[in-house]
Protein backbone atom coordinates (compact mmCIF):
# COMPACT_ATOMS: atom_id res chain seq x y z
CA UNK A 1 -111.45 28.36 250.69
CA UNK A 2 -112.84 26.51 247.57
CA UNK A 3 -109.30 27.24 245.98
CA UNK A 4 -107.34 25.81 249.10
CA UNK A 5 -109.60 22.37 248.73
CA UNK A 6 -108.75 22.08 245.76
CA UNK A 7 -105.09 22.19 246.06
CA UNK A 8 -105.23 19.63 248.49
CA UNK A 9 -107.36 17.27 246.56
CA UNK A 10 -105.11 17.40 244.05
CA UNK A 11 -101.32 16.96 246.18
CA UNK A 12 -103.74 13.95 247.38
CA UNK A 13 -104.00 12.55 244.22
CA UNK A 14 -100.21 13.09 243.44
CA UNK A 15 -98.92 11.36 246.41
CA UNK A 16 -101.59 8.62 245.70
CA UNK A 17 -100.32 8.66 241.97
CA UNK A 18 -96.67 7.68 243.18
CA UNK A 19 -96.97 5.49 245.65
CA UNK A 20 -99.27 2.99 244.38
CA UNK A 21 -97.53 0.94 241.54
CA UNK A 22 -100.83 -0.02 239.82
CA UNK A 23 -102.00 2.83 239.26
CA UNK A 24 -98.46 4.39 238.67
CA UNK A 25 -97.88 1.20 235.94
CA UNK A 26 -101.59 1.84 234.36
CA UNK A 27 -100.66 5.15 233.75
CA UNK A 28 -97.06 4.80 232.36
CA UNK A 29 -99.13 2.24 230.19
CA UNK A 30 -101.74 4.27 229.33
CA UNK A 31 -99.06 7.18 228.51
CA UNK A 32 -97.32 4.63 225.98
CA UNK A 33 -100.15 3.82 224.38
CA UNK A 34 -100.86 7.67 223.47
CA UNK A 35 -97.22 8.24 222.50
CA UNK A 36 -97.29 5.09 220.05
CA UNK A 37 -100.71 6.45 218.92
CA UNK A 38 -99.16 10.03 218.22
CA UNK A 39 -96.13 8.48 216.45
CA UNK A 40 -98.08 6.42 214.48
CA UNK A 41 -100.24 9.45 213.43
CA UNK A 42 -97.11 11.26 213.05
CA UNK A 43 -95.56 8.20 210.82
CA UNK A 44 -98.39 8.35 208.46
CA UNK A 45 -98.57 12.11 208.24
CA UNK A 46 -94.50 11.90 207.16
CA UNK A 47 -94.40 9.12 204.98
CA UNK A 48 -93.47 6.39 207.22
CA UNK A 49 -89.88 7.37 208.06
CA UNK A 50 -87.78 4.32 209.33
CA UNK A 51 -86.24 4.05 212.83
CA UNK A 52 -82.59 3.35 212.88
CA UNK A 53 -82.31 -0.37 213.73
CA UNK A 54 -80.33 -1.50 216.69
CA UNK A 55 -77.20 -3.55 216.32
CA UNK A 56 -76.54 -6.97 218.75
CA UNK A 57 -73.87 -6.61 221.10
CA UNK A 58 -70.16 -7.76 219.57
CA UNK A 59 -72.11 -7.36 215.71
CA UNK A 60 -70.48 -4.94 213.03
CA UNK A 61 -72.09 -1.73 214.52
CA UNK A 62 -70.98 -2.16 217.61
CA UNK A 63 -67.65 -0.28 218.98
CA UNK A 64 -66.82 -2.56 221.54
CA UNK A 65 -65.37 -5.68 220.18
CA UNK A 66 -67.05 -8.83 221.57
CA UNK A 67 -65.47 -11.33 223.10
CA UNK A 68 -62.77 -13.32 221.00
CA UNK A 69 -63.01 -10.40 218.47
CA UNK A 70 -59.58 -9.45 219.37
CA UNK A 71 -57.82 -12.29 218.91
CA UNK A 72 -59.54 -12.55 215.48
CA UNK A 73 -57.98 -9.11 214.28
CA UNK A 74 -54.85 -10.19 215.89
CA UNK A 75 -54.88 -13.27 213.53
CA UNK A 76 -56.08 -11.25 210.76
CA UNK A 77 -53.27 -8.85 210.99
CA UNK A 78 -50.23 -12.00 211.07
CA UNK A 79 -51.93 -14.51 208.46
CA UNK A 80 -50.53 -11.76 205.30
CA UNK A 81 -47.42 -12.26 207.10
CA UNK A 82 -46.96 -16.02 206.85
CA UNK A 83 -48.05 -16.08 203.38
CA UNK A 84 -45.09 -16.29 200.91
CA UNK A 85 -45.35 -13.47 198.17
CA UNK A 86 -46.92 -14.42 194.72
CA UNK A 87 -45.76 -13.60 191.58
CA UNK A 88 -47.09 -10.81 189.92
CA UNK A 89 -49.91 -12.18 187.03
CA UNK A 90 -47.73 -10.98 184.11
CA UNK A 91 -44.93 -13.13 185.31
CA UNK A 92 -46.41 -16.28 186.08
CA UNK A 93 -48.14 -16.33 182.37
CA UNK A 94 -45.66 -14.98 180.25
CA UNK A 95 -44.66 -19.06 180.39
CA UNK A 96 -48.03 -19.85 179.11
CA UNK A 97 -48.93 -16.58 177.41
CA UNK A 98 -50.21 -17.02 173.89
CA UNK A 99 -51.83 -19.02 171.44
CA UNK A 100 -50.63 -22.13 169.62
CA UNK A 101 -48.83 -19.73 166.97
CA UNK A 102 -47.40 -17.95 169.86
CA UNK A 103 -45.64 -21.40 171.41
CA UNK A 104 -44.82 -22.99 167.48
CA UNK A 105 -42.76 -20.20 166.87
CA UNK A 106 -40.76 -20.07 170.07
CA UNK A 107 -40.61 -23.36 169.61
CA UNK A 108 -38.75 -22.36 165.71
CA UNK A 109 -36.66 -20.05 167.79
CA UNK A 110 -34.96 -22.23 169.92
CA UNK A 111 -32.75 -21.84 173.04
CA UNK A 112 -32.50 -18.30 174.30
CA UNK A 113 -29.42 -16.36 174.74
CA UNK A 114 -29.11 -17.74 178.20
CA UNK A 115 -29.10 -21.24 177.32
CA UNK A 116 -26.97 -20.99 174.24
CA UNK A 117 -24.46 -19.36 177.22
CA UNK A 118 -24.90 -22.14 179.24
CA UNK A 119 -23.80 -24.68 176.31
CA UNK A 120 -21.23 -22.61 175.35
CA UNK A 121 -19.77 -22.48 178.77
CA UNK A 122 -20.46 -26.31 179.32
CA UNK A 123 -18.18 -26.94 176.44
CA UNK A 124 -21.24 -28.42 174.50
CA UNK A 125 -20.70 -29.67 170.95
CA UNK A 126 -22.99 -28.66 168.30
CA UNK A 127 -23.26 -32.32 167.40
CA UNK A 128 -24.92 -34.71 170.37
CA UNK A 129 -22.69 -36.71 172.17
CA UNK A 130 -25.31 -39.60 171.59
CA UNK A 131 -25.24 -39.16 167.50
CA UNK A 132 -21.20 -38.99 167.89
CA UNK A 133 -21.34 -42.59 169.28
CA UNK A 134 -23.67 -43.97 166.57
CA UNK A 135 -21.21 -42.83 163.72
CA UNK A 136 -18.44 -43.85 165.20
CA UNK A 137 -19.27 -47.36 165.59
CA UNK A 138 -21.20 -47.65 162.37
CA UNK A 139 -17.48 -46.40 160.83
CA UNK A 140 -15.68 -48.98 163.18
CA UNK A 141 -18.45 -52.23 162.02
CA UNK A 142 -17.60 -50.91 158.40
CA UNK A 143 -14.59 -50.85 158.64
CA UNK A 144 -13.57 -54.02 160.39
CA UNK A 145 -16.01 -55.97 157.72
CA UNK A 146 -13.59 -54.42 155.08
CA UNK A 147 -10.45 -55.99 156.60
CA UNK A 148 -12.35 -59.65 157.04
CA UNK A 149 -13.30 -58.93 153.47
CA UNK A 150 -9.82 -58.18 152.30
CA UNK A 151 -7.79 -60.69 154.53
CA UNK A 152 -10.30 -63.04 152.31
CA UNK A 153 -8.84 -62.14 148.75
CA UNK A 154 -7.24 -65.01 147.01
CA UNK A 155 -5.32 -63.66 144.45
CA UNK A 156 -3.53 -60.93 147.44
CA UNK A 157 -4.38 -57.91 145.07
CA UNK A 158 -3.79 -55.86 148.33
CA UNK A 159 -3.09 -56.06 152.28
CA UNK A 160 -3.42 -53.66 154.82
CA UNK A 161 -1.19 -52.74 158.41
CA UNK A 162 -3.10 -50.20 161.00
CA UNK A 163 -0.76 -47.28 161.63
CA UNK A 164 -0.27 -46.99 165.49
CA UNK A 165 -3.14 -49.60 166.38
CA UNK A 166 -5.41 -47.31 165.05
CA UNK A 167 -8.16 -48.74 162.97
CA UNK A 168 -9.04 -45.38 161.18
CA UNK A 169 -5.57 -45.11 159.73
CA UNK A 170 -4.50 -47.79 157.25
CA UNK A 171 -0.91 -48.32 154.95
CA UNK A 172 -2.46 -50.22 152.26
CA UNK A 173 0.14 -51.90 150.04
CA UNK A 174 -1.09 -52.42 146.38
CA UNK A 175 1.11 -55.83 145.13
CA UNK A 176 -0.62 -55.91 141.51
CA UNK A 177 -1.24 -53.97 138.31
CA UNK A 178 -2.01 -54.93 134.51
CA UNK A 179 1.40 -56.94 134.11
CA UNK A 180 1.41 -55.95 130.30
CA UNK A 181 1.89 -52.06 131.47
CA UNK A 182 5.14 -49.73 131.90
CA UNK A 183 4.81 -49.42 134.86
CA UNK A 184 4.93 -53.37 136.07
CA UNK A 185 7.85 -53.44 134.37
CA UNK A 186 9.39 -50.60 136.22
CA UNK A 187 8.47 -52.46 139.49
CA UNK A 188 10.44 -55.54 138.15
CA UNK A 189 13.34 -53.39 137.17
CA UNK A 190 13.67 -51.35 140.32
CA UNK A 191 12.53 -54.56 142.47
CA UNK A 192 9.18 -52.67 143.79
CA UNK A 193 7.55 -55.21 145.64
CA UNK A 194 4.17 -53.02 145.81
CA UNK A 195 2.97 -49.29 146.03
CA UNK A 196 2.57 -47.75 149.19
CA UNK A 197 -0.70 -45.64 149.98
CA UNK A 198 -1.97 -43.95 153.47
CA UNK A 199 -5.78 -44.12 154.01
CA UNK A 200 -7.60 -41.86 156.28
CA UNK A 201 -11.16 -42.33 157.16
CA UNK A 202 -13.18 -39.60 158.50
CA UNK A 203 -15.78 -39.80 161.16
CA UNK A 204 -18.79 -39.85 159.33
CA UNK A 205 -17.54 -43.05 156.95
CA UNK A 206 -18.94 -44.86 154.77
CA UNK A 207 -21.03 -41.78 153.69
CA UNK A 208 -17.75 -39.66 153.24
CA UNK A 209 -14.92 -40.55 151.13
CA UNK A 210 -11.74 -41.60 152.45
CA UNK A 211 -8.54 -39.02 152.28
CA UNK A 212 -5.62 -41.32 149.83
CA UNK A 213 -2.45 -40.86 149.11
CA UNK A 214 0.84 -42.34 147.58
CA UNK A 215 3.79 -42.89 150.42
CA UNK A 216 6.42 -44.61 147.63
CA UNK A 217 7.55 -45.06 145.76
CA UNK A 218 7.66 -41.60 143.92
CA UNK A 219 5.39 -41.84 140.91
CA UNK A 220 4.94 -39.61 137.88
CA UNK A 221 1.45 -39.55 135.84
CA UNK A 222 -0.92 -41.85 136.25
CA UNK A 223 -3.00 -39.22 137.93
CA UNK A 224 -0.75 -38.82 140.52
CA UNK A 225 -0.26 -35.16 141.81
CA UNK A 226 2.31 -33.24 144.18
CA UNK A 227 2.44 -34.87 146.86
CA UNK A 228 1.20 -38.18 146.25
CA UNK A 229 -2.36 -36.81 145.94
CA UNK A 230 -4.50 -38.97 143.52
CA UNK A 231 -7.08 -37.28 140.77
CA UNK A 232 -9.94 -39.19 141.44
CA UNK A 233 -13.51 -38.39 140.97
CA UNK A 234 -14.88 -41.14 143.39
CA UNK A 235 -12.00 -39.72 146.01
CA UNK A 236 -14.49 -36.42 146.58
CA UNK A 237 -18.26 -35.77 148.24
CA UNK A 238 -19.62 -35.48 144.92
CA UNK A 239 -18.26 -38.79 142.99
CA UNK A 240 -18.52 -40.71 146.83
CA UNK A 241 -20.70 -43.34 147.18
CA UNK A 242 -21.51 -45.13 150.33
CA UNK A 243 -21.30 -48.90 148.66
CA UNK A 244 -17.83 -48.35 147.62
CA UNK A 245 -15.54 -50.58 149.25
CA UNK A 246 -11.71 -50.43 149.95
CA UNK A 247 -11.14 -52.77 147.75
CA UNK A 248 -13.25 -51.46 144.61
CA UNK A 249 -11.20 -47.49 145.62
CA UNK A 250 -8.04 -49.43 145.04
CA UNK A 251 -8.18 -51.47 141.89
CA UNK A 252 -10.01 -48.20 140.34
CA UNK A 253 -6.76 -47.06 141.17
CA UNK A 254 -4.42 -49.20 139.70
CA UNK A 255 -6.72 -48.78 136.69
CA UNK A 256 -6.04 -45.01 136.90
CA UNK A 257 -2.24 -45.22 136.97
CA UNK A 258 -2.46 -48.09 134.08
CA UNK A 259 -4.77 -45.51 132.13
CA UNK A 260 -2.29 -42.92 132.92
CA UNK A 261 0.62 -43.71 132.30
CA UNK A 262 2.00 -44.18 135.58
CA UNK A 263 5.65 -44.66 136.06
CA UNK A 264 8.04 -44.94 139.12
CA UNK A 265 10.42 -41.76 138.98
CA UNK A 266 14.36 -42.94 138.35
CA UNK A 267 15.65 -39.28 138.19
CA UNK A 268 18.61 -38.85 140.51
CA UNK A 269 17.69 -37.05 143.97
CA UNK A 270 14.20 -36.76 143.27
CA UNK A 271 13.29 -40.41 142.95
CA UNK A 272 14.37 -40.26 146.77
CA UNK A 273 12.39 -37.57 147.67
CA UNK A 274 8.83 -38.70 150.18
CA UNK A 275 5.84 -37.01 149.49
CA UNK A 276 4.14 -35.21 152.68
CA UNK A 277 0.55 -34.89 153.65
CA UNK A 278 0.31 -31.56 154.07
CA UNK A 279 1.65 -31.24 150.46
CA UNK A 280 -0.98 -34.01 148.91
CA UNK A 281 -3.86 -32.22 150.76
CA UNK A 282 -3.56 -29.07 149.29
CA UNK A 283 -2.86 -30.50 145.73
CA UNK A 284 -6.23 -32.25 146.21
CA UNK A 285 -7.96 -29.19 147.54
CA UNK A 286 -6.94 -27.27 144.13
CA UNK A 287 -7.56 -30.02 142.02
CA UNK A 288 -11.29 -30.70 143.34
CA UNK A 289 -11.95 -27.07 142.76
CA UNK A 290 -10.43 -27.35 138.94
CA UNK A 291 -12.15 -30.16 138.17
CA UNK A 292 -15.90 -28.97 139.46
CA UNK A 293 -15.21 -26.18 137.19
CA UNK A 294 -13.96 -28.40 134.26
CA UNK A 295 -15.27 -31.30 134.98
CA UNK A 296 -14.02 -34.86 135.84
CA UNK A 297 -12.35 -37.43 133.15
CA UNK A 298 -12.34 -41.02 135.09
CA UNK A 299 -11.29 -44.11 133.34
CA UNK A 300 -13.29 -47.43 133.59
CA UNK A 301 -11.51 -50.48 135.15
CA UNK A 302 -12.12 -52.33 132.25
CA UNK A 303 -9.58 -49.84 130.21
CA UNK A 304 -6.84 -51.52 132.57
């Protein structure tokens, strides 16, 4: 009977338990308190081990993206898409690769292949175009001060006609030489009113000689050659000077066929013979060459 009572009391104190909400709160309280009493006792007696934190809704740990997060990784996906590709780091500094030794001696190398194609190609000159302008009006200023100069002669020593217009091609027509010589007095006999000679100047005149010649009448010595090519040290790059003048080249000359002798040929059929260019330039190419190996033998105007 004692056990029966007992039993009872105690389904009392059950139902009592669960249906009032104080006393069911007190002792869900009072149950918490233990447990956080026997994990703190169990904390210390571990070491302290550390609960794994929880992560916020939408935050790294989360696997359910948050709201927006899609579109985010949607954007992140496309945006290496739009970007244009860069150059790979070797390539964009092998421009700028290297030291100041480095750029001084590319620099001392030049154009590349590529570019010397491209000038090549382009028809490109290896002198500029600009520096091609500048010499050829400092020749044309020179040379139209030399005709002022020699249409200003009083005693007519010389005159000159432009072959063709051109004023880098000049007949110059030598009227005088030493009237005591041989060869004045074969001008008087034959009725030579002058001598004939071609002038030629290059593109880089005054600083390179002019190409001369005899045209007529056919003369023997006086340092005239096959051709009508004249032996004349001042006539090459070596004996060239930049002050001579037309006018100094051609009473040096008369001198010269004075000084050697010079007469006007009278032999039948070749007394009519011309000289030719292409003759007088190669006698002055072989001459030049004798004469830098022999050296040159020039005579003074004043030996006129």
């Amino acid at each position: 009977m004692a056990t029966l009572l007992r039993k009872i009391g105690l389904i009392r104190l059950h139902n009592r338990d669960t249906e009032d909400p104080k006393h069911h709160h007190n002792h869900r309280g009072g149950g918490g308190q233990q447990s956080a009493s026997l994990r703190g006792k169990g904390g210390a007696k571990s070491g302290g081990h550390k609960q794994p934190q929880q992560h916020p809704p939408g935050g790294a740990g989360d696997a359910s993206p948050g709201p927006g997060k899609g579109k985010g990784k949607r954007a992140a996906e496309l945006a290496p898409r739009d970007k244009p590709p860069q150059p790979a780091a070797g390539a964009a500094g092998a421009a700028g690769a290297g030291g100041p030794r480095e750029r001084a001696a590319g620099a001392r190398a030049g154009p590349g292949p590529a570019a010397a194609a491209a000038a090549a190609a382009g028809g490109g000159s290896l002198v500029p175009a600009a520096r091609q302008h500048h010499c050829t009006q400092v020749r044309s200023r020179r040379l139209m001060k030399e005709l002022q100069d020699i249409a200003r002669l009083s005693d007519r020593f010389i005159s000159v006609e432009l072959v063709d217009e051109s004023l880098f091609d000049w007949n110059v027509k030598l009227h005088q030489v030493d009237k005591d010589s041989v060869l004045w007095q074969d001008m008087k006999e034959t009725n030579t009113e002058f001598i004939l000679l071609n002038l030629t100047f290059p593109d880089n005149f005054p600083f390179s000689p002019p190409f001369m010649r005899v045209l007529s009448p056919r003369l023997e010595n006086g340092y005239v050659l096959d051709g009508g090519a004249i032996c004349m040290e001042l006539l090459t790059p070596r004996g060239w000077s930049s002050a001579y003048t037309v006018e100094a080249v051609m009473r040096q000359f008369a001198a010269s066929l004075v000084k050697g002798q010079g007469r006007i040929c009278r032999k039948a059929g070749k007394s009519k013979k011309s000289f030719s260019r292409k003759e007088a330039e190669a006698t002055f190419k072989s001459l030049v060459k004798t004469h830098e190996k022999y050296g040159w033998v020039t005579p003074p105007v004043s030996d006129g």
